[in-house]
Protein backbone atom coordinates (compact mmCIF):
# COMPACT_ATOMS: atom_id res chain seq x y z
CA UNK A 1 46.05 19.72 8.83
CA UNK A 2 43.45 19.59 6.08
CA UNK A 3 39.70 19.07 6.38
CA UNK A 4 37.85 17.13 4.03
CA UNK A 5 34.37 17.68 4.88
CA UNK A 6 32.81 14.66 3.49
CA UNK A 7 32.27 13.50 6.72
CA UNK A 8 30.74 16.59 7.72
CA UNK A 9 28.25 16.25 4.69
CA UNK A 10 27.02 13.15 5.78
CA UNK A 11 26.92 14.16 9.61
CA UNK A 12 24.27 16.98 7.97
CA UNK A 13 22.38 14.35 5.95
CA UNK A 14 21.93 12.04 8.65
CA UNK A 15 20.90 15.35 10.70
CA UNK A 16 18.14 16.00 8.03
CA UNK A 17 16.79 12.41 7.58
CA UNK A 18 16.00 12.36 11.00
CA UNK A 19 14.30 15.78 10.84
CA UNK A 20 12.36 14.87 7.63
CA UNK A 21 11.77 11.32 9.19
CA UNK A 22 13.24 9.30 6.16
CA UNK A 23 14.53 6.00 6.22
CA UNK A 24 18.28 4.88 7.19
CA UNK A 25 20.43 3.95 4.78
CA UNK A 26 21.71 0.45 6.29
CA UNK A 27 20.33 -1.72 5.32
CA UNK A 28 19.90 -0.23 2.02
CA UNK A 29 16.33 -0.82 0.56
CA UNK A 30 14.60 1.29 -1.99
CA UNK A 31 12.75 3.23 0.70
CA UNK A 32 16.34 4.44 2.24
CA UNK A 33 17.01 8.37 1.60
CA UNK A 34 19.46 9.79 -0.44
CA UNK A 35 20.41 13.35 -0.71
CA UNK A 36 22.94 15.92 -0.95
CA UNK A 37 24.14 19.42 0.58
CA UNK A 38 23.14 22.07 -2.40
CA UNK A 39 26.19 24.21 -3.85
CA UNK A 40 23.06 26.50 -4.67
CA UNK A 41 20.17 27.13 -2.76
CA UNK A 42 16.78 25.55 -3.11
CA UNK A 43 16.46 26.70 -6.93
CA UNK A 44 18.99 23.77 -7.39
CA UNK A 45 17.06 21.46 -5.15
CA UNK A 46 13.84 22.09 -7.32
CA UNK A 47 16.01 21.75 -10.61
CA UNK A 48 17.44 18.45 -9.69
CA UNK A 49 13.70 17.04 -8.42
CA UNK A 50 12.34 17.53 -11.72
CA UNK A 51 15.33 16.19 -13.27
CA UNK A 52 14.64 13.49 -11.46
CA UNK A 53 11.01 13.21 -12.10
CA UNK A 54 11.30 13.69 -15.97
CA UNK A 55 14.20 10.86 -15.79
CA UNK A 56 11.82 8.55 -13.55
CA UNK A 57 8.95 8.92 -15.94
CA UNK A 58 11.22 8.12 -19.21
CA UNK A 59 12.63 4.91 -17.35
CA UNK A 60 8.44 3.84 -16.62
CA UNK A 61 8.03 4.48 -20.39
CA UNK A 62 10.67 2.76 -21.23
CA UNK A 63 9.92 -0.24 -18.90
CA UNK A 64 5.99 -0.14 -19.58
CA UNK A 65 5.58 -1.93 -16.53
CA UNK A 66 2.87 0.61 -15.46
CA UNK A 67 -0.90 -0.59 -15.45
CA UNK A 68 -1.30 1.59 -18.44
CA UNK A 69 -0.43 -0.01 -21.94
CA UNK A 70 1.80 3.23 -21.95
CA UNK A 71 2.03 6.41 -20.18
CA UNK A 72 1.86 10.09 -21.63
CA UNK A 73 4.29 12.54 -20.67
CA UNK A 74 3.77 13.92 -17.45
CA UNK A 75 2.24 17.68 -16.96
CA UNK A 76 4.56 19.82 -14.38
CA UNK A 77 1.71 21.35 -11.59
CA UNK A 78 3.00 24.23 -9.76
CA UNK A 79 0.05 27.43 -7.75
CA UNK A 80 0.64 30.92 -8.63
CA UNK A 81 2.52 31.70 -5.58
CA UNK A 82 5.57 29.40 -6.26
CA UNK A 83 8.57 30.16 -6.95
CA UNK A 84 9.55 31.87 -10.53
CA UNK A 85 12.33 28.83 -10.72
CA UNK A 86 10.07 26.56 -11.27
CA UNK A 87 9.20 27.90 -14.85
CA UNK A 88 12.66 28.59 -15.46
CA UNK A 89 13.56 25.10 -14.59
CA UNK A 90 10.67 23.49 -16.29
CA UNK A 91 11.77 25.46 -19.65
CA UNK A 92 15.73 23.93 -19.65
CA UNK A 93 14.41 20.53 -18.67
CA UNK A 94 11.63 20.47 -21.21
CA UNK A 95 9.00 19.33 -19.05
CA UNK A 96 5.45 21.02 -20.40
CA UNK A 97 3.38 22.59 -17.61
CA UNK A 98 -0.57 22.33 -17.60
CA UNK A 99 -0.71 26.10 -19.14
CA UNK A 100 1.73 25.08 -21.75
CA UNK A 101 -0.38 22.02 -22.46
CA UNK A 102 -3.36 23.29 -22.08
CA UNK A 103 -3.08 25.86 -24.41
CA UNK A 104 -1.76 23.95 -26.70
CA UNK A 105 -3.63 21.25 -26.61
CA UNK A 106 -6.60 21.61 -25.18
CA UNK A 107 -7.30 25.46 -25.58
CA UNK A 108 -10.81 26.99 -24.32
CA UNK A 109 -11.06 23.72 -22.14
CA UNK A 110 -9.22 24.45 -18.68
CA UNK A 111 -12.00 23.03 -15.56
CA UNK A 112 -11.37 25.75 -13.32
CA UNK A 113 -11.90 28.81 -15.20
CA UNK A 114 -15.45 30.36 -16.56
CA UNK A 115 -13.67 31.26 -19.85
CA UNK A 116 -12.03 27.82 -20.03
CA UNK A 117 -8.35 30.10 -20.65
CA UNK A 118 -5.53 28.11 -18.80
CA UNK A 119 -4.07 30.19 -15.69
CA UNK A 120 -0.60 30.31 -15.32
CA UNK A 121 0.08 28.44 -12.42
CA UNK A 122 -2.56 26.81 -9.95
CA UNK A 123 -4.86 28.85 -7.67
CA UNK A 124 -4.24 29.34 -4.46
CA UNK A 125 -6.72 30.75 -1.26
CA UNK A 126 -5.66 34.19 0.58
CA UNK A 127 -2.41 33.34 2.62
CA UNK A 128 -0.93 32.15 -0.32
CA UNK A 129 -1.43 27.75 -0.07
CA UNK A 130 -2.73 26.07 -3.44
CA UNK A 131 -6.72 25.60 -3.80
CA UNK A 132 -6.79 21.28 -3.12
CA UNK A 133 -10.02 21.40 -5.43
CA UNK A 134 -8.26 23.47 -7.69
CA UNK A 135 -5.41 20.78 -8.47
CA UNK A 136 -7.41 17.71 -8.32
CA UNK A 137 -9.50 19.37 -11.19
CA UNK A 138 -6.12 19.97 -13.34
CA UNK A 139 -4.78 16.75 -12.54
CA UNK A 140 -8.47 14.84 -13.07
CA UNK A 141 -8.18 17.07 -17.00
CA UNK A 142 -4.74 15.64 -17.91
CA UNK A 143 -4.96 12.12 -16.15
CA UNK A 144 -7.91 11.68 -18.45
CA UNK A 145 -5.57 12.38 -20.92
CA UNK A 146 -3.03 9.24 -20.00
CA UNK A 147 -0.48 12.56 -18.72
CA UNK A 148 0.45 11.65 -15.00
CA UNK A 149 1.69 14.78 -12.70
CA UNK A 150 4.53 16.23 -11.47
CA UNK A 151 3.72 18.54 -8.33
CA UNK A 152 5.22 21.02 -6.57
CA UNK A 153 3.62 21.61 -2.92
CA UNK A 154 5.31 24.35 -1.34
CA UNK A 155 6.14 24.71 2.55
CA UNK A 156 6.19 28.83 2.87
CA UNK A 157 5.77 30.63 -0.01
CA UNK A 158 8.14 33.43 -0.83
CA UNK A 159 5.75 36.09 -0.72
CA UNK A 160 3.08 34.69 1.84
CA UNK A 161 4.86 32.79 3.29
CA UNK A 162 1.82 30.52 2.47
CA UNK A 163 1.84 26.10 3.49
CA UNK A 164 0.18 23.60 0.70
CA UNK A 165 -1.33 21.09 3.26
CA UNK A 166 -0.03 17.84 1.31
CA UNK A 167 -2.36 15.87 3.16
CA UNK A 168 -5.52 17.03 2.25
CA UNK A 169 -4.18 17.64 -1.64
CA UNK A 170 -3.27 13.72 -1.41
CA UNK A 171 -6.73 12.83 0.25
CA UNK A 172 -8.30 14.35 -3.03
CA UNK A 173 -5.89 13.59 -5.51
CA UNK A 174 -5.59 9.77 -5.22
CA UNK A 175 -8.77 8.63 -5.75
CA UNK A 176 -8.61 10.59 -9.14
CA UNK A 177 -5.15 8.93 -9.83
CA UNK A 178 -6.88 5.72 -9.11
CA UNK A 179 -9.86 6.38 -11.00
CA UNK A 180 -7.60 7.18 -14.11
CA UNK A 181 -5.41 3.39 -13.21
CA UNK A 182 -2.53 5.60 -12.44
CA UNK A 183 -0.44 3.50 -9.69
CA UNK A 184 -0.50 5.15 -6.16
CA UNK A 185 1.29 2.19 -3.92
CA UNK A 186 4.54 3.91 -2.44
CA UNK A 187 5.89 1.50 -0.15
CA UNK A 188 8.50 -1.14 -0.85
CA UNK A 189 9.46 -1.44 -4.42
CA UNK A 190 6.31 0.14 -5.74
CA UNK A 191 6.79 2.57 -8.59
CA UNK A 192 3.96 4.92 -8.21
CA UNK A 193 2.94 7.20 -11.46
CA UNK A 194 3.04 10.68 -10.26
CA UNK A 195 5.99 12.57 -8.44
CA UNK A 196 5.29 15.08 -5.31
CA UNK A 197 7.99 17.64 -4.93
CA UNK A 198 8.43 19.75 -1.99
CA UNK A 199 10.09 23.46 -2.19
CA UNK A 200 10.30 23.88 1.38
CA UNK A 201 13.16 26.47 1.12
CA UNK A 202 12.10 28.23 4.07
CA UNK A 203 9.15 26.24 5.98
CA UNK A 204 11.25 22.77 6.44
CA UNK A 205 13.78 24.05 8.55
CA UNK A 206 11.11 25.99 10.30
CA UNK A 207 7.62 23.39 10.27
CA UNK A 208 9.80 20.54 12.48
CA UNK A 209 11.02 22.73 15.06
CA UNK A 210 7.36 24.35 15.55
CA UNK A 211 5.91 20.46 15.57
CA UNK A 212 8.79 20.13 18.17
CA UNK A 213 7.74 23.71 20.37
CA UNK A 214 3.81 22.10 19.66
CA UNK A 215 4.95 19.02 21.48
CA UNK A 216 6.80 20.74 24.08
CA UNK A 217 3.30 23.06 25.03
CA UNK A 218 5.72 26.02 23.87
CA UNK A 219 3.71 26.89 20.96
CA UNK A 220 -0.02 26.57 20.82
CA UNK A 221 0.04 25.66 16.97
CA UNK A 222 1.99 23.62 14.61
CA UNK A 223 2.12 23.23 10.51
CA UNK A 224 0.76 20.93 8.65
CA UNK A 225 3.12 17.68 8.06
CA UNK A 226 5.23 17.54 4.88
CA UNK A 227 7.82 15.02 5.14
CA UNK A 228 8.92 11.32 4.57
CA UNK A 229 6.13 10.43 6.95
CA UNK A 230 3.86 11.20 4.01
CA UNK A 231 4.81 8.18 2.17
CA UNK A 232 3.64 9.89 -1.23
CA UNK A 233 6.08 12.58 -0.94
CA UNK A 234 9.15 12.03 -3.66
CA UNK A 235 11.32 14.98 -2.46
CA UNK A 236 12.15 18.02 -0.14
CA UNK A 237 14.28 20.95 -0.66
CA UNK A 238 15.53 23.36 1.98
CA UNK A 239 17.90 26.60 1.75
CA UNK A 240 19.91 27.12 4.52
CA UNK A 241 20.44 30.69 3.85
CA UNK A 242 17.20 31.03 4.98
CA UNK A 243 16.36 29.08 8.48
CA UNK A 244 19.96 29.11 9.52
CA UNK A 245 21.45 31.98 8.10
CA UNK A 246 23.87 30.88 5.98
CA UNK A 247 26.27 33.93 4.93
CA UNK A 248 25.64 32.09 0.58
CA UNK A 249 23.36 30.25 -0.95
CA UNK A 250 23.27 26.73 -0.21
CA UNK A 251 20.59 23.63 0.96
CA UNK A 252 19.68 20.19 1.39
CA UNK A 253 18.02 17.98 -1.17
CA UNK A 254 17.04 14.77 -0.23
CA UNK A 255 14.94 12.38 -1.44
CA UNK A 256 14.38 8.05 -1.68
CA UNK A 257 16.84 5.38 -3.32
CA UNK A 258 13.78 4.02 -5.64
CA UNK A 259 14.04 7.74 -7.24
CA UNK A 260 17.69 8.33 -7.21
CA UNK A 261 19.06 8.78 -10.72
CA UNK A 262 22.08 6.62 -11.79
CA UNK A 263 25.31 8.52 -12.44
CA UNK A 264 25.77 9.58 -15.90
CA UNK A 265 29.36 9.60 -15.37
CA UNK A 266 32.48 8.65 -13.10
CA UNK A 267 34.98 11.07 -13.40
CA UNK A 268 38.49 9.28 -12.49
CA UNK A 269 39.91 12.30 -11.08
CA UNK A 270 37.36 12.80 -7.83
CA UNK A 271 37.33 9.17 -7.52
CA UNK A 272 33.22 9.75 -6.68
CA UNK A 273 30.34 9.43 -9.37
CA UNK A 274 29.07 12.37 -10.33
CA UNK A 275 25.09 12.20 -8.63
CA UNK A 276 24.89 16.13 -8.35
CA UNK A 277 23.53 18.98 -10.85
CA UNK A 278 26.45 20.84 -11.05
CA UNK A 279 28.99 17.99 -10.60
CA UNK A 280 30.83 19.77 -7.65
CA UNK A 281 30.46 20.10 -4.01
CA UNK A 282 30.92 23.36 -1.50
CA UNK A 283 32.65 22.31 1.44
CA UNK A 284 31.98 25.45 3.02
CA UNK A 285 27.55 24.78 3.34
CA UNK A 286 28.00 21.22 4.41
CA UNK A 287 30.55 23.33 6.89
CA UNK A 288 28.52 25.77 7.97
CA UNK A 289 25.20 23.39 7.99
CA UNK A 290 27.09 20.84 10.70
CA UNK A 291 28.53 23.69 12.86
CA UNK A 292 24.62 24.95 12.92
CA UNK A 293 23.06 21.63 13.87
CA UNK A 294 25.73 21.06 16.23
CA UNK A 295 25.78 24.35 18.22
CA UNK A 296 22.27 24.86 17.71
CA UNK A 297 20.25 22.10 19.96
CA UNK A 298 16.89 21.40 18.10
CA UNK A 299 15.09 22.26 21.95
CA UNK A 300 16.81 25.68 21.60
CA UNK A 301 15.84 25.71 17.66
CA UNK A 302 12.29 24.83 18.77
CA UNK A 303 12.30 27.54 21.09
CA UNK A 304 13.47 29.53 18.36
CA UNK A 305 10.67 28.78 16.12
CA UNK A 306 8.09 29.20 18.68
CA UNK A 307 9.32 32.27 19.55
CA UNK A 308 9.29 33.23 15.92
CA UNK A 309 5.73 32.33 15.32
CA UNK A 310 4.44 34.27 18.52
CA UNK A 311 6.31 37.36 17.47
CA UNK A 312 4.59 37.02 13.69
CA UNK A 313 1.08 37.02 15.65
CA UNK A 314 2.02 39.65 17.51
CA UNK A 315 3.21 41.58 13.84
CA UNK A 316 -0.16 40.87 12.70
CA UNK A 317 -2.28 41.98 15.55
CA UNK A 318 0.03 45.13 16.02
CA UNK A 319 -0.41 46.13 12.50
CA UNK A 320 -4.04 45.90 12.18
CA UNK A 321 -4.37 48.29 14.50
CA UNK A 322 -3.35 50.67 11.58
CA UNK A 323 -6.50 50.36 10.07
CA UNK A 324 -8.10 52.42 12.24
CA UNK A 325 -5.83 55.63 11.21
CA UNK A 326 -5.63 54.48 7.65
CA UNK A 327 -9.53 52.99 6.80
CA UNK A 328 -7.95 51.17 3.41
CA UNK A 329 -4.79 49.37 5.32
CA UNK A 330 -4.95 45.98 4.80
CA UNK A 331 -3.27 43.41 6.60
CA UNK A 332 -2.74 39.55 5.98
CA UNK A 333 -1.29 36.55 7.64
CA UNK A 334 -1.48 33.08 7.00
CA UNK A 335 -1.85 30.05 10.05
CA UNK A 336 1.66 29.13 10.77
CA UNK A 337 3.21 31.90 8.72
CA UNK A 338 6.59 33.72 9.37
CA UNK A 339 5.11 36.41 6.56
CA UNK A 340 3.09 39.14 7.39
CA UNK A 341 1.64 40.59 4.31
CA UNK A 342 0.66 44.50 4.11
CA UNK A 343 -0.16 47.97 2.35
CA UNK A 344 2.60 49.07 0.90
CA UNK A 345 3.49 51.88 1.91
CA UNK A 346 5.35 55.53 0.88
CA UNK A 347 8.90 54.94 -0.10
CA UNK A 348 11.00 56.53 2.15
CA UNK A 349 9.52 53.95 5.09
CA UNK A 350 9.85 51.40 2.32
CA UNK A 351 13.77 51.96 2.20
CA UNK A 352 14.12 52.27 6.01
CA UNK A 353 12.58 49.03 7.05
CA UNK A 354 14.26 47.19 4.27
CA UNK A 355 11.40 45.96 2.71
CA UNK A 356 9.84 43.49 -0.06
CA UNK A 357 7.29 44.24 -2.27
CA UNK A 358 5.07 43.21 -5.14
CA UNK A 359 2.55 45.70 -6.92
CA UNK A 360 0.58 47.45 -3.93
CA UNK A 361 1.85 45.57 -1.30
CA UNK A 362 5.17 44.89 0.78
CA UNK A 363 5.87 41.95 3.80
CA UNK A 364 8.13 41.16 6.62
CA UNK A 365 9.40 37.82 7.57
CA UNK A 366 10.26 37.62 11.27
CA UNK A 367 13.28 35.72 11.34
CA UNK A 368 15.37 34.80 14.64
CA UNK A 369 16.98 38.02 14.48
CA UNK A 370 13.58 40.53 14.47
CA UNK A 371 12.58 42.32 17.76
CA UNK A 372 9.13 43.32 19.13
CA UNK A 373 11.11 46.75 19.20
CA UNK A 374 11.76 46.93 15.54
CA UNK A 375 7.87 46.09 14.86
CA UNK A 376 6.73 48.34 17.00
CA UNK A 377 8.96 50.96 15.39
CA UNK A 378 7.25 50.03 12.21
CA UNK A 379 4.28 50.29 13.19
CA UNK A 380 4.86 53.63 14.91
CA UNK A 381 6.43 54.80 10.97
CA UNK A 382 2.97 53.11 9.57
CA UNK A 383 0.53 55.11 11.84
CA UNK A 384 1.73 58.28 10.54
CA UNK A 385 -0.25 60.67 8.14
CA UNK A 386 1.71 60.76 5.31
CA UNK A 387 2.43 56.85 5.53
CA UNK A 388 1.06 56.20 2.09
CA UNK A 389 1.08 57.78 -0.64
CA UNK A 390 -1.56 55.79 -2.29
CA UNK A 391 -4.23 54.40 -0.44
CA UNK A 392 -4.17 50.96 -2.10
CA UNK A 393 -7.21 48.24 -1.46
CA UNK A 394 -5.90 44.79 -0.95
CA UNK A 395 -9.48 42.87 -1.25
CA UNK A 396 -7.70 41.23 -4.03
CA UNK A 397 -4.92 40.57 -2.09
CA UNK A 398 -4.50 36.37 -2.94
CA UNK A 399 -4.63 37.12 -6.52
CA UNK A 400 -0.89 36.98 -7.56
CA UNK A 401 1.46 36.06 -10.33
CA UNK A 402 4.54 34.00 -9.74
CA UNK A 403 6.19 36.03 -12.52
CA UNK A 404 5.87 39.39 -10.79
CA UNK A 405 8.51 38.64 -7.93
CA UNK A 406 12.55 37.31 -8.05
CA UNK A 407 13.40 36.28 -4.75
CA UNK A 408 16.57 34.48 -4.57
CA UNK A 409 16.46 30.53 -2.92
């Protein structure tokens, strides 16, 4: 007996567009969700959202039905703590960042900056989540400009583990948009001119089942919301590599009918149009994704994540008791976060922990499978004398470049 898991895939979607509150797809309006299980991981998922977005802008051009006489070419937005796809994405697609523009355009000029040189990605505060004030100012700069934006809000950051609150970045943004006639009506047929992205390759598996443990009283916090409930937002991304372990890379993209792209092509053979990046599908994630959310009941996943979160705290509070053998230690964790960000220390305890690292610093993310044990063993490896071999100051800890890490999605 073969299994075609088609079926399977769509089992997973429906799965996902409950979790990410989107709308069904019967009846079919332009508000319904459409989506797909990745082949790749979330790298894909961000590739094929500003695909999208550069596609959805050329069609508004095209139309001119905007309230514009014509719109400029949108300006990609992305903080310095996003993922190094992004840029590599941007560059095959063509679509011009607000450094690339900036500096080309518009050099010596950049609002946020006392030298008025154009940072490389947006700034963000210490655990890692994009400065609100920060973006409006960019976006305010280019809307002036007739450019409207592409953003990318991310839901834990690789490093930080860090969670853009799209809320308040939408509370300050639209009244700019407005102010600039930009259209920002999302509901019904309503083409608005800017596109929201969200890489949540790790946080939106993780964010509903901690709302869920909030909800419960299992968990005394919960993340700030990101989803379809936000009408604004255009598209999420999740790895499930990450959240659920997959043994390869793979995900969930999903986003609304109104921004689907039409099939460039209908190859005869698969008797399907071709509506993915790479024109192919791996049966194996949309497998491996069903038997997860099918096994796994999303009470016991919100127990998970609550569990999770607690054990993170208890990271955190554990390791700044370090400071007290080691004066320069320095130890940071965001609300919410899975990521506890540290000293980095000597490299033998570097190899044995299995740990990640940029510059001066290293992290762990407490994933289902970590153990108070193995942080306390950590710890005990951190309080020794010989530790570090550097004593390294992280006061300038947020400051960070997107370029300096390669995590894989």
């Amino acid at each position: 007996m073969l299994l075609h898991t088609r079926e399977l895939e769509q089992e997973v979607l429906e799965y996902f567009r409950q979790l990410w509150h989107a709308e069904l797809r019967e009846p079919l309006t332009q508000e319904s969700f459409w989506g797909y299980v990745l082949a790749m991981g979330s790298t894909e998922g961000n590739m094929y959202a500003l695909w999208s977005a550069r596609e959805y802008f050329r069609a508004k051009q095209l139309a001119g039905k905007t309230r514009r006489k014509a719109l400029s070419v949108p300006v990609l937005y992305y903080s310095q703590e996003s993922h190094y796809s992004l840029e590599k994405c941007a560059s095959i697609l063509g679509i011009t960042t607000f450094q690339e523009m900036g500096d080309k355009d518009y050099p010596g000029q950049c609002p946020i900056t006392a030298d008025g040189s154009w940072p490389h990605g947006v700034p963000v505060d210490q655990h890692g989540a994009v400065n609100p004030e920060s973006l409006t100012a960019l976006v305010d700069f280019f809307a002036a400009h007739g450019h409207p934006p592409i953003m990318v809000l991310n839901v834990g950051t690789t490093f930080q583990g860090g969670f853009d609150d799209a809320q308040i970045v939408w509370q300050q943004l639209s009244p700019i948009l407005e102010q600039h006639n930009f259209n920002v009506q999302t509901t019904g047929d309503s083409r608005p001119d800017f596109w929201i992205h969200i890489d949540g390759a790790l946080g939106a598996a993780y964010l509903p089942y901690l709302e869920m443990a909030h909800q419960k009283k299992i968990s005394e916090v919960k993340g700030p919301q990101f989803d379809f409930r936000l009408p604004f937002v255009s598209s999420i991304v999740m790895s499930s590599h990450k959240w659920y372990g997959a043994p390869f890379a793979s995900g969930v993209y999903m986003t609304k009918e109104k921004y689907r792209m039409q099939p460039a092509t209908l190859p005869e053979y698969i008797h399907s149009p071709d509506t993915t990046l790479g024109g192919t599908r791996n049966g194996m994630s949309a497998l491996f994704l069903w038997y997860m959310v099918n096994t796994v009941s999303q009470p016991m996943q919100s127990e998970i994540a609550a569990q999770c979160e607690q054990l993170a705290a208890y990271a955190y509070e554990r390791l700044t008791t370090i400071n007290a053998i080691h004066p320069l230690f320095r130890v940071e964790r965001g609300p919410q976060s899975l990521v506890v960000v540290f000293t980095r220390p000597e490299k033998e305890i570097f190899k044995k922990f299995h740990l990640s690292g940029r510059g001066g610093l290293a992290h762990i993310v407490v994933m289902p499978h970590v153990t108070r044990l193995a942080i306390d063993s950590l710890v005990e490896a951190l309080q020794q004398n010989d530790a570090f071999a550097e004593q390294v100051n992280l006061s300038t800890m947020p400051v960070v470049n997107i370029q300096e890490h390669n995590h894989g999605m």
